[in-house]
Protein backbone atom coordinates (compact mmCIF):
# COMPACT_ATOMS: atom_id res chain seq x y z
CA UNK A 1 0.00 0.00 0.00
CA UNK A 2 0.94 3.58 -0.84
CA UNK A 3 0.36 6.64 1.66
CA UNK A 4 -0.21 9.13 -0.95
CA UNK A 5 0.40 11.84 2.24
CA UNK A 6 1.15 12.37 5.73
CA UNK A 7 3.48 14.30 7.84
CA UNK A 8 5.81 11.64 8.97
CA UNK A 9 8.31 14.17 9.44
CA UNK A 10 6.30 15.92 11.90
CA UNK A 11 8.57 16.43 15.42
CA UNK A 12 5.81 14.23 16.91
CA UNK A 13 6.92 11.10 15.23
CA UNK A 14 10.90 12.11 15.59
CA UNK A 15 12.50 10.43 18.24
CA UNK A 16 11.36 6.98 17.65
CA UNK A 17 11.25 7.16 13.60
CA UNK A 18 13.08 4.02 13.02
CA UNK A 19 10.92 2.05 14.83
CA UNK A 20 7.68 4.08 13.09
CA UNK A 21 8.84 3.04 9.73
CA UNK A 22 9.53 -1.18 10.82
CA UNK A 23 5.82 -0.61 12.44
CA UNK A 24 4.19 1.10 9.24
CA UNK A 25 6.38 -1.43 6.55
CA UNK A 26 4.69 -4.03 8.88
CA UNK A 27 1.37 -4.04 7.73
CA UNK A 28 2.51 -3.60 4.23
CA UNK A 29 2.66 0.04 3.45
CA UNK A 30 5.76 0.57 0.43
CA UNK A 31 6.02 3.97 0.30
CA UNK A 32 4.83 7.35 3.01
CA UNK A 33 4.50 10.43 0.10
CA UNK A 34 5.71 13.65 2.17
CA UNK A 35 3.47 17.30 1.26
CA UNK A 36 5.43 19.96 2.52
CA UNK A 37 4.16 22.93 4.49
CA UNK A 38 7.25 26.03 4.46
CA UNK A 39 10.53 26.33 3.94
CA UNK A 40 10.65 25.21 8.01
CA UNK A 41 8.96 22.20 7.76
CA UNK A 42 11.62 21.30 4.42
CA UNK A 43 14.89 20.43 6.05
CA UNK A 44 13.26 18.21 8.17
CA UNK A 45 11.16 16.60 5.57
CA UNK A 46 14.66 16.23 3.26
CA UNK A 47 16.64 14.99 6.18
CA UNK A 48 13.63 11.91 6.42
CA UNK A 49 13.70 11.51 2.61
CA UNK A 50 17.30 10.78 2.69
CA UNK A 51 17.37 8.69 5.26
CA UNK A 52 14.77 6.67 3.69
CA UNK A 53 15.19 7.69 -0.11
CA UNK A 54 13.10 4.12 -1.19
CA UNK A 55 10.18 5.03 1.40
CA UNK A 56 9.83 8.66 2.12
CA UNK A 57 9.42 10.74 -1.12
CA UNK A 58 9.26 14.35 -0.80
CA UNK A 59 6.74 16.69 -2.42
CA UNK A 60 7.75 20.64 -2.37
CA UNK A 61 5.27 23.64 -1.76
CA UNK A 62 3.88 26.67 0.43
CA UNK A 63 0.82 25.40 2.15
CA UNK A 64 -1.87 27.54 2.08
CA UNK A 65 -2.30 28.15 5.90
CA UNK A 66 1.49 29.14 5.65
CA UNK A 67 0.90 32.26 3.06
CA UNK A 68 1.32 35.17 5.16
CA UNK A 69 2.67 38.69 4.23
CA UNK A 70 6.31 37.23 3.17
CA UNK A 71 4.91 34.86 0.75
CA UNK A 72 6.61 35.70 -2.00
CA UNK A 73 9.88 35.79 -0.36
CA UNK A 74 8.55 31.83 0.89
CA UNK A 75 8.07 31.09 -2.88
CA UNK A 76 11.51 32.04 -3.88
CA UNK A 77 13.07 30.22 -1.50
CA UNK A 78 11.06 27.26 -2.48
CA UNK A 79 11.83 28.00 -6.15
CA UNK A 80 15.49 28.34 -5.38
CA UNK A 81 15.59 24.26 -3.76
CA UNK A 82 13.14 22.92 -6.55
CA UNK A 83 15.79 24.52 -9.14
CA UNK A 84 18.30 21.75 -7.61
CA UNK A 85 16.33 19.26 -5.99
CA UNK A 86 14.37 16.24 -7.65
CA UNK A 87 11.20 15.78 -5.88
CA UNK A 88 8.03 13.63 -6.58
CA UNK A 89 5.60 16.41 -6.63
CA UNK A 90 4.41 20.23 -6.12
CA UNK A 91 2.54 19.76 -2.92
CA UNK A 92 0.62 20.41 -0.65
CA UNK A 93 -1.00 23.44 -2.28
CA UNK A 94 -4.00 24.91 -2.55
CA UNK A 95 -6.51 27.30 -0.89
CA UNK A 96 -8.47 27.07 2.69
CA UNK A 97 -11.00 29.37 4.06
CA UNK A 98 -11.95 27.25 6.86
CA UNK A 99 -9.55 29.27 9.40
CA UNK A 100 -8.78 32.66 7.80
CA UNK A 101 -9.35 35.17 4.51
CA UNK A 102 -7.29 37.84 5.31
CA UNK A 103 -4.58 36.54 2.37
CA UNK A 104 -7.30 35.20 0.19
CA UNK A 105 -5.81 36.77 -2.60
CA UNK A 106 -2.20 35.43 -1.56
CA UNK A 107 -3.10 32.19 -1.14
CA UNK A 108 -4.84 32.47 -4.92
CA UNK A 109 -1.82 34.05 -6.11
CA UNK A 110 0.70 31.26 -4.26
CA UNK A 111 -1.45 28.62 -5.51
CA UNK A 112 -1.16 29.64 -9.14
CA UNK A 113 2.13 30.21 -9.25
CA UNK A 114 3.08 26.60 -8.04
CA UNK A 115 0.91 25.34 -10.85
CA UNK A 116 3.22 26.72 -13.39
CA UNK A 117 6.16 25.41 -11.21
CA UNK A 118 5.01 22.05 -11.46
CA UNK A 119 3.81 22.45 -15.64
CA UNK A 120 7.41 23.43 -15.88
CA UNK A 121 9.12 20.96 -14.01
CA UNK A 122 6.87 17.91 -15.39
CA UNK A 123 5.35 17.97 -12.13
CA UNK A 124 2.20 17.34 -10.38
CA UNK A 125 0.36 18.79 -7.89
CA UNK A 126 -1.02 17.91 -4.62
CA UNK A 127 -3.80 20.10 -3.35
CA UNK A 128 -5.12 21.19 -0.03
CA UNK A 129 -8.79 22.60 -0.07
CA UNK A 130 -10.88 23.63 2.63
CA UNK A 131 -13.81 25.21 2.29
CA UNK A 132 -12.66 26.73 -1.07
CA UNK A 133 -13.92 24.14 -3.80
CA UNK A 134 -15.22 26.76 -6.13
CA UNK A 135 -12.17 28.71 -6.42
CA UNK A 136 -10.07 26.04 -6.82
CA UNK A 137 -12.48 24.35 -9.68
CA UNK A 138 -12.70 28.09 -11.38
CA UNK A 139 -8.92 28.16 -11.38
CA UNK A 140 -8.29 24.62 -12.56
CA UNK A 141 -10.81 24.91 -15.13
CA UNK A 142 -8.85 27.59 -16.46
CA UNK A 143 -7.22 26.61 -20.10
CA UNK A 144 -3.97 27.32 -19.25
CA UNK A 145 -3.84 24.43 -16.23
CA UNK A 146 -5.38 21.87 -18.95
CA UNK A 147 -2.67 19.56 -18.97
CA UNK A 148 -2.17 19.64 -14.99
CA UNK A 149 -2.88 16.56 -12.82
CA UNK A 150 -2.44 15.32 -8.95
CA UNK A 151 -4.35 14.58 -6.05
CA UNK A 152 -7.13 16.50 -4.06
CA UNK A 153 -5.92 15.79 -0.89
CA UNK A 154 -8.54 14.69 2.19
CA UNK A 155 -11.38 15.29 -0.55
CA UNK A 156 -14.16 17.00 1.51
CA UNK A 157 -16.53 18.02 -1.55
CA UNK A 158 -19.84 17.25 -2.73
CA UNK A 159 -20.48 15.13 -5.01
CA UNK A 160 -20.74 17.29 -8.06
CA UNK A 161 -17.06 18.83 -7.95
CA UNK A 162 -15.75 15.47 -6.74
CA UNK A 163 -17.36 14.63 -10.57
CA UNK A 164 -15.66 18.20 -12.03
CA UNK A 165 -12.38 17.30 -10.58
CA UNK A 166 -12.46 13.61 -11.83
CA UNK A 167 -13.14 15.14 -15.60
CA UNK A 168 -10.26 17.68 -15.26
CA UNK A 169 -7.95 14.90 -14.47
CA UNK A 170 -8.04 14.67 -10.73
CA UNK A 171 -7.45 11.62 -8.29
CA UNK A 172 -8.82 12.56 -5.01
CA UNK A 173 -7.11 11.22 -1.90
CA UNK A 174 -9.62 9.41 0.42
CA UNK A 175 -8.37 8.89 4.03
CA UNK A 176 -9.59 8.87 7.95
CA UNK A 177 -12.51 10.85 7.62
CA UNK A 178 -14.31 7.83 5.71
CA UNK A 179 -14.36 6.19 8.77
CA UNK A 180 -16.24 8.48 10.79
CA UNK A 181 -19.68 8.10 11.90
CA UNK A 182 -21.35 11.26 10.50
CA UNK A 183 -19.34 11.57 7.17
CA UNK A 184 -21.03 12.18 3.71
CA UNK A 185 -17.95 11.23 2.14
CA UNK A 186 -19.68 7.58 1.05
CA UNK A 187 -22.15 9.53 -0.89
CA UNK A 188 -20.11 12.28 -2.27
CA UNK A 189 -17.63 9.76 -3.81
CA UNK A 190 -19.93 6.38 -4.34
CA UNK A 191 -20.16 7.11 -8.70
CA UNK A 192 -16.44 8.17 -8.86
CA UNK A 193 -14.65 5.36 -10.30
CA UNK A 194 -11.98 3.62 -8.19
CA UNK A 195 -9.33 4.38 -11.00
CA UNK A 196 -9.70 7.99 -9.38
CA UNK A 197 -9.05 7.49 -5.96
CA UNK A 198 -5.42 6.86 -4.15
CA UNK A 199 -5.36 5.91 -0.22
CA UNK A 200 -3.41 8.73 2.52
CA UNK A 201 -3.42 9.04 6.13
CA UNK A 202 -2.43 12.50 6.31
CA UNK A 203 -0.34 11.55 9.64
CA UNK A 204 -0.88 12.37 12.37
CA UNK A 205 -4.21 14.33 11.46
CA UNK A 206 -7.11 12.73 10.64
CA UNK A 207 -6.89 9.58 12.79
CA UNK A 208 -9.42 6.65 11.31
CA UNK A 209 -11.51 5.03 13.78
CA UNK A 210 -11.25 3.26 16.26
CA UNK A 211 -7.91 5.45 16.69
CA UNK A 212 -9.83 8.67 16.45
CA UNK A 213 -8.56 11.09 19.26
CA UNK A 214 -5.06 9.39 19.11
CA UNK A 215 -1.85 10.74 16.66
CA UNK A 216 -2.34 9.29 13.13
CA UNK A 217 0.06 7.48 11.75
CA UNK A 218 0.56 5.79 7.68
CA UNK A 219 -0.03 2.27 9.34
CA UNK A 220 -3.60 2.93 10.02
CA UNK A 221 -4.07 2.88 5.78
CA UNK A 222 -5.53 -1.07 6.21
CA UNK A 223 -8.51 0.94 8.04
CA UNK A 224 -8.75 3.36 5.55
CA UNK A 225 -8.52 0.43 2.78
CA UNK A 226 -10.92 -1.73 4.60
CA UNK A 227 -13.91 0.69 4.85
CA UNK A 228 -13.49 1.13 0.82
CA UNK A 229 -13.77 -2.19 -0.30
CA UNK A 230 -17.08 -1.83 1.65
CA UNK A 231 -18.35 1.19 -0.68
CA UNK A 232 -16.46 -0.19 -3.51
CA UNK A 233 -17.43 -3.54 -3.29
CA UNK A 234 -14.43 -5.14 -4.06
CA UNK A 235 -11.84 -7.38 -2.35
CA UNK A 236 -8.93 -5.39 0.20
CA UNK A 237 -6.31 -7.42 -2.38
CA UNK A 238 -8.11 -5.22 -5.69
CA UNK A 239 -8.78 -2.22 -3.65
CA UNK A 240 -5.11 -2.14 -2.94
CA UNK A 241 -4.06 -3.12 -6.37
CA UNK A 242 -5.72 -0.15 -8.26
CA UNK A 243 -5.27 2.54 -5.94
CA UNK A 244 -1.79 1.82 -5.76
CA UNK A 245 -1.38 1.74 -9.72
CA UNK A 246 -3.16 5.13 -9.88
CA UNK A 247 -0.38 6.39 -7.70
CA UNK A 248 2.22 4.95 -9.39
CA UNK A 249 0.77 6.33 -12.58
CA UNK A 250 1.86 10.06 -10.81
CA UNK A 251 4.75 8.95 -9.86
CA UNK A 252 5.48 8.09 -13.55
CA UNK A 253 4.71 11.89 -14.54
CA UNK A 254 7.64 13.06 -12.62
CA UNK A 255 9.89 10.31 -13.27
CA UNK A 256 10.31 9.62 -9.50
């Protein structure tokens, strides 16, 4: 199985790492993809990538609950490493309203600009929304990101632009939250097909249940796997075999 995201560099999982990474391989997880946040969270995202180049593949980007006044100072840091570094994709990115609007217009701004990063690097993208579907469709849609692809991370749409983003190329990243009691996720996603959606844990958010309340970590994706066979109706073997050939199917865009 492939964690198409989490945060396993995240200080929380530091000091016992090694033994996170025996306990995730364990129940048969290959490969933890790692979205970046800022150019804080990168040298400690590298340093795990290195460590574990065949495991931990880094992604690049400003997350959009990081675009603050010096964004644009941010980006070209960002740019700078990406000139020199080979990564697997442009990520996490995207827009959220959920917390704050007062850089609306940076985040928008941040967001496109990382789009042509990753059209001119052979990249995809991994994107964050929250609460911000509409923009993010109405910028997508736009003829210039045509040939763009990646994941909608933690998909929390309706059902109508998880159809849109399917038809403008889209996987959409399905992890704890379909687990939860009161999620419409089951509906929102039940006529997308399967060759559209890629397991993630988003570790250590997001916990699946019956972990909810505790840190997340990638070896909870058997949960996450488990509860989509029952939607999908399909064995755990074939649930794991396509969802792990869609992501290797990005990972053959950027040559990682």
């Amino acid at each position: 199985m492939i964690d198409t995201h989490a945060h396993l560099y995240d200080p929380i999982f530091k000091a016992d790492i090694t033994q996170h990474i025996t306990d995730i391989k364990a129940v048969g997880v290959t490969e933890v993809w790692l979205p970046n946040c800022d150019l804080s969270t990168w040298q400690q995202l590298v340093e795990l990538a290195e460590e574990f180049p065949d495991f931990a593949l880094p992604m690049i980007g400003l997350h959009p609950t990081y675009v603050k006044e010096n964004y644009l100072e941010e980006l070209n840091s960002l740019a700078k490493i990406l000139a020199s570094r080979k990564v697997l994709a442009i990520g996490e990115i995207g827009l959220d309203y959920y917390w704050d609007i007062t850089f609306k217009q940076e985040q928008i701004a941040a967001f496109e600009t990382q789009c042509h990063w990753a059209m001119e690097q052979g990249l995809w993208i991994d994107v964050h929304c929250r609460k911000a579907y509409a923009d993010i469709i109405q910028i997508l849609k736009k003829s210039e990101y045509k040939s763009l692809q990646g994941i909608i991370h933690c998909f929390s749409g309706d059902a109508r632009e998880a159809k849109t983003l399917v038809d403008l190329g889209f996987t959409l990243g399905i992890g704890g939250v379909i687990t939860y009691k009161n999620t419409t996720l089951f509906n929102d996603i039940k006529d997308i097909p399967l060759s559209n959606i890629v397991l993630e844990t988003d570790a250590p958010y997001l916990t699946p249940v019956p972990f909810r309340g505790q840190t997340n970590t990638p070896k909870y994706i058997p949960l996450i796997a488990q509860k989509l066979t029952d939607l999908y109706q399909v064995s755990l073997g074939e649930l794991i075999q396509i969802t792990d050939a869609n992501a290797n199917q990005l990972k053959l865009i950027s040559g990682y």
